[in-house]
Protein backbone atom coordinates (compact mmCIF):
# COMPACT_ATOMS: atom_id res chain seq x y z
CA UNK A 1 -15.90 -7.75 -14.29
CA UNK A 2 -18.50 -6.37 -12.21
CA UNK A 3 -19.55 -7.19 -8.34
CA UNK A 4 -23.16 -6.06 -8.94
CA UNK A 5 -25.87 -5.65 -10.95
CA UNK A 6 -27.52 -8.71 -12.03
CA UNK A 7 -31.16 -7.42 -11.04
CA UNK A 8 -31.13 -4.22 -13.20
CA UNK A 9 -33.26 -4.68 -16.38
CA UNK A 10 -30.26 -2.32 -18.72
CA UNK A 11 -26.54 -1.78 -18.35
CA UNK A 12 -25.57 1.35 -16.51
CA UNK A 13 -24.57 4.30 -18.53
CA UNK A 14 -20.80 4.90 -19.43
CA UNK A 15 -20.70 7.90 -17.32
CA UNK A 16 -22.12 6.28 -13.99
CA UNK A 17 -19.47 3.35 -14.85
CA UNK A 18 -16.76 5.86 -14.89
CA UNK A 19 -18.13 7.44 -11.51
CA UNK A 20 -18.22 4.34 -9.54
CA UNK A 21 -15.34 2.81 -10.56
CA UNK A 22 -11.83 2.93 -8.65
CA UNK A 23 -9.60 1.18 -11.09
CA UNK A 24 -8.30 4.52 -12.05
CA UNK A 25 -6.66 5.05 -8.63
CA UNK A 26 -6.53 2.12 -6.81
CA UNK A 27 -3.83 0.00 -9.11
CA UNK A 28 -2.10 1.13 -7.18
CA UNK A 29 -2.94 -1.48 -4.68
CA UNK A 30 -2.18 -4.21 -7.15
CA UNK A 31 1.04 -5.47 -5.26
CA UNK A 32 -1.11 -5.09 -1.75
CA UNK A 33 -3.68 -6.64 -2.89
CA UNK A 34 -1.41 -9.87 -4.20
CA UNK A 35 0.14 -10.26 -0.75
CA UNK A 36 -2.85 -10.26 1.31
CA UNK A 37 -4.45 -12.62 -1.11
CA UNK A 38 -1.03 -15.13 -0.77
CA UNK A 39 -1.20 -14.98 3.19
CA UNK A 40 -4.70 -15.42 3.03
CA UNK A 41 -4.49 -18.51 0.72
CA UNK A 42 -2.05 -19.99 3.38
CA UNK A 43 -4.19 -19.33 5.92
CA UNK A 44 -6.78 -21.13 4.32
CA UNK A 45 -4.57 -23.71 3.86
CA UNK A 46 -3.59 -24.07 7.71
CA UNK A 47 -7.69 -24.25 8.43
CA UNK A 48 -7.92 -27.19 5.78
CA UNK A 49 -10.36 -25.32 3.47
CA UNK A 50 -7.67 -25.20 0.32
CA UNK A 51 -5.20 -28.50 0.05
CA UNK A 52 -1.13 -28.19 -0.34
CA UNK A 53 -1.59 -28.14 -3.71
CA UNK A 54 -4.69 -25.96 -4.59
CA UNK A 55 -3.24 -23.09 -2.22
CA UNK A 56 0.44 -23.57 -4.24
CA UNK A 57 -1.37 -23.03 -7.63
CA UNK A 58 -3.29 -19.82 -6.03
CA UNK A 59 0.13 -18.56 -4.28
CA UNK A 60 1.82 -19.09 -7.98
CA UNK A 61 -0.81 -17.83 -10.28
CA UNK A 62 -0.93 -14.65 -8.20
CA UNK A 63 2.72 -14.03 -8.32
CA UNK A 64 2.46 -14.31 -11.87
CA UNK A 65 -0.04 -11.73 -12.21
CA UNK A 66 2.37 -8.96 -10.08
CA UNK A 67 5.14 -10.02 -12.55
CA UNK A 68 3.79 -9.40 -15.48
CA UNK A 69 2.40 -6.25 -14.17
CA UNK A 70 6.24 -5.61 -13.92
CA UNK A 71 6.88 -5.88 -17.15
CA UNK A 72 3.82 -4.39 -19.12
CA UNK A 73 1.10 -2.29 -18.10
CA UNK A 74 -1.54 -4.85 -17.05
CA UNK A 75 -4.71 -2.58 -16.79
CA UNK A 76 -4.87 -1.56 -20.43
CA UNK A 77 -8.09 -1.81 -21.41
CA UNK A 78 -9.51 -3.00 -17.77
CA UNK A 79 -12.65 -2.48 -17.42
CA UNK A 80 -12.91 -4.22 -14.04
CA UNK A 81 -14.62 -2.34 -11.32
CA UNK A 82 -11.63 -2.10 -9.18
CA UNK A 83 -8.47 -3.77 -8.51
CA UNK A 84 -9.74 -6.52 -6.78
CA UNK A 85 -12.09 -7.39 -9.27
CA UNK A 86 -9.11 -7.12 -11.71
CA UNK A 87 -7.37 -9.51 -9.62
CA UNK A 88 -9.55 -12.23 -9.00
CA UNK A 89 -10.24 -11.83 -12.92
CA UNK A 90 -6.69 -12.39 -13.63
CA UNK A 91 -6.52 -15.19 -10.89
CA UNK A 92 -9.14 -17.41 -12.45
CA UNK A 93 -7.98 -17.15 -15.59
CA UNK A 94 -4.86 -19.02 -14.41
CA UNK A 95 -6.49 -21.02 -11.67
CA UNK A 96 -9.68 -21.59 -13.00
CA UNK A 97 -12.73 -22.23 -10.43
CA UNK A 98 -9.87 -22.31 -7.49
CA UNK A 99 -10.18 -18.23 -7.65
CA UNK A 100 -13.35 -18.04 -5.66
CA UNK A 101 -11.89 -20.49 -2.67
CA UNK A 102 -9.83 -17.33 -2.26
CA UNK A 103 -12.67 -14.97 -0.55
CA UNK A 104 -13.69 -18.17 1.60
CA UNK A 105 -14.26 -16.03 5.34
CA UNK A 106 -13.18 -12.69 3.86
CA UNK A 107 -15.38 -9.97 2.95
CA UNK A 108 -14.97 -7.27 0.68
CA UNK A 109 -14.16 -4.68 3.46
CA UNK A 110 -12.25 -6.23 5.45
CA UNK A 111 -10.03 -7.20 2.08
CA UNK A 112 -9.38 -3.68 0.95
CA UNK A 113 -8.93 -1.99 4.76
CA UNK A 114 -5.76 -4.87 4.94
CA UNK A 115 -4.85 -3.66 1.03
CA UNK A 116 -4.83 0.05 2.45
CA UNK A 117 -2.86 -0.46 5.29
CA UNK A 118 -0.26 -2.47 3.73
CA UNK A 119 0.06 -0.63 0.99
CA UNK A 120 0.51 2.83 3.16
CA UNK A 121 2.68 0.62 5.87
CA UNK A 122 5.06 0.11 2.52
CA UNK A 123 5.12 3.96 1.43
CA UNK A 124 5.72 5.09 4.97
CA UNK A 125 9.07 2.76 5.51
CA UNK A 126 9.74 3.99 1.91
CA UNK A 127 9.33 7.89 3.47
CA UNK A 128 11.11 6.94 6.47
CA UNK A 129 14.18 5.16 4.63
CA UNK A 130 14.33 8.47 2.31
CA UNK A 131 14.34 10.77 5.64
CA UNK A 132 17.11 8.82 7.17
CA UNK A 133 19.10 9.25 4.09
CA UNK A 134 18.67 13.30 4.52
CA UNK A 135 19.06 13.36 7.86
CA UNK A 136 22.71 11.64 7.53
CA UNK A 137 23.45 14.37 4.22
CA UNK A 138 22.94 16.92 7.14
CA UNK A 139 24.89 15.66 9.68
CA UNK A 140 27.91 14.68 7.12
CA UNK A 141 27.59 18.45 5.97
CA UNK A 142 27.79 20.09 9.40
CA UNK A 143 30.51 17.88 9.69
CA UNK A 144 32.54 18.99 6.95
CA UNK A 145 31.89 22.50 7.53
CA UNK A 146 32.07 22.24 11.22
CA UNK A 147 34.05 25.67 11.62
CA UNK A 148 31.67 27.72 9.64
CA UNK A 149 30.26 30.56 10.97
CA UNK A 150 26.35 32.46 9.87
CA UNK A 151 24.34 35.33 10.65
CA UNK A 152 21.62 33.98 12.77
CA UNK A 153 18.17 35.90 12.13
CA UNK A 154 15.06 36.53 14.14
CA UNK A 155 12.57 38.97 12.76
CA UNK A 156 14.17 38.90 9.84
CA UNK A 157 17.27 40.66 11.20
CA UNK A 158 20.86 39.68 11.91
CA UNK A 159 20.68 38.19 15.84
CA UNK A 160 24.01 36.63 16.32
CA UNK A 161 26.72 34.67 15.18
CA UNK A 162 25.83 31.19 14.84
CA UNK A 163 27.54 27.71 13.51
CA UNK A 164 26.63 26.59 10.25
CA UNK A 165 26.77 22.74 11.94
CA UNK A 166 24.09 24.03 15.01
CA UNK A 167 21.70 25.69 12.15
CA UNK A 168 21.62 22.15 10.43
CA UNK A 169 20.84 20.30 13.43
CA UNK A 170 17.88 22.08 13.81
CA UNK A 171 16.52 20.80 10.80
CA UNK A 172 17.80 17.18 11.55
CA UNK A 173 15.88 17.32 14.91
CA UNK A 174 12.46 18.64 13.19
CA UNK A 175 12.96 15.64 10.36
CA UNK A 176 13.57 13.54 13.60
CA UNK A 177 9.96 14.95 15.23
CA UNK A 178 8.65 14.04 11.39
CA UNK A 179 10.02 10.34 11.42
CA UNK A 180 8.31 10.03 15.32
CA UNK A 181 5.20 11.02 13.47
CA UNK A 182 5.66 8.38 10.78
CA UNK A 183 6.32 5.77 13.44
CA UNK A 184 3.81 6.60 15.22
CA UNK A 185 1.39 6.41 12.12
CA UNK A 186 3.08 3.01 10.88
CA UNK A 187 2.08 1.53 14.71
CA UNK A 188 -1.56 2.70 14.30
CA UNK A 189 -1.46 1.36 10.32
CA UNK A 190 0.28 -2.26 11.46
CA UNK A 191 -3.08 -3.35 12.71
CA UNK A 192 -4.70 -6.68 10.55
CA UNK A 193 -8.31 -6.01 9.84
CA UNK A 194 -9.01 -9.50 8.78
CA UNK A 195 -11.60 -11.70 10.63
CA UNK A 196 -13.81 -8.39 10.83
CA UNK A 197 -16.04 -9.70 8.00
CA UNK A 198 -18.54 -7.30 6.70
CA UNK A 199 -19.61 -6.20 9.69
CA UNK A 200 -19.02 -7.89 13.07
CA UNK A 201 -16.82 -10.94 12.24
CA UNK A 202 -16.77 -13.65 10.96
């Protein structure tokens, strides 16, 4: 499925297909994708473009889609252009017409800045769960080596005595500056791009 095109007199060549496509990469935004499509669908819905109904057979038909992507790989032998072309594909086989209600007051842009962000908002409390998890293996170490004593260095000779609990904390409170970082970045991701349109709204 391709977004563009329909003027050119020949098909593009094989290699400038493989250039300009994204599939490749961004499958990864498959589950993204899915979600903003569902919320958009009910918020279509709530602004009486799609019925009860028609915005329950979109909600369902996309859910099937990121199912069986759990279960097989979905993108053999895609040629879609993208992810969201692979999407809406899928989506209209199952819903028919009712696919293209879907990008009713979204753009393109504003459609894959929202699949971005909530796909990196996802990996970040993924990050942020995993640092958490290493931060508490330190502190339970220190803890059960609390009387242990090291060599403390500085240029690269022995400084002083120092407590194998202290020299763990210091990594725990740099992977604490690391998960303000990640905070911070998941605040600045948490923003919703949609209602930008293409350009300036819409």
């Amino acid at each position: 499925m391709k977004l563009w095109g329909g003027r050119f007199e020949q098909a593009p060549t094989e290699i400038f297909e493989r250039f300009s496509g994204s599939l490749s990469f961004d499958r990864r935004l498959l589950e993204a994708d899915i979600r903003g499509s569902q919320a958009w669908a009910r918020a279509l819905e709530r602004a009486g473009i799609l019925t009860a109904i028609e915005r329950e057979r979109i909600v369902t038909s996309l859910e099937e889609i990121l199912a069986e992507a759990a279960e097989r790989d979905v993108f053999a032998g895609a040629d879609d252009e993208d992810v969201h072309t692979f999407v809406i594909r899928k989506l209209g086989e199952r819903a028919g017409d009712l696919a293209a209600k879907i990008h009713t007051g979204r753009s393109r842009n504003e459609q894959v800045s929202t699949d971005v962000r909530l796909w990196l908002r996802a990996r970040i409390d993924e990050t942020l769960a995993l640092l958490a998890d290493l931060m508490e293996a330190l502190v339970g170490h220190g803890r059960r080596y609390g009387g242990a004593v090291i060599p403390g260095y500085t240029h690269l000779r022995r400084a002083q005595p120092v407590l194998w609990p202290h020299y763990l904390l210091a990594y725990f409170e740099m992977f604490a500056r690391d998960a303000e970082r990640l905070l911070e970045a998941r605040r600045r991701t948490n923003l919703l791009p949609l209602g930008s349109g293409a350009l300036a709204g819409s």
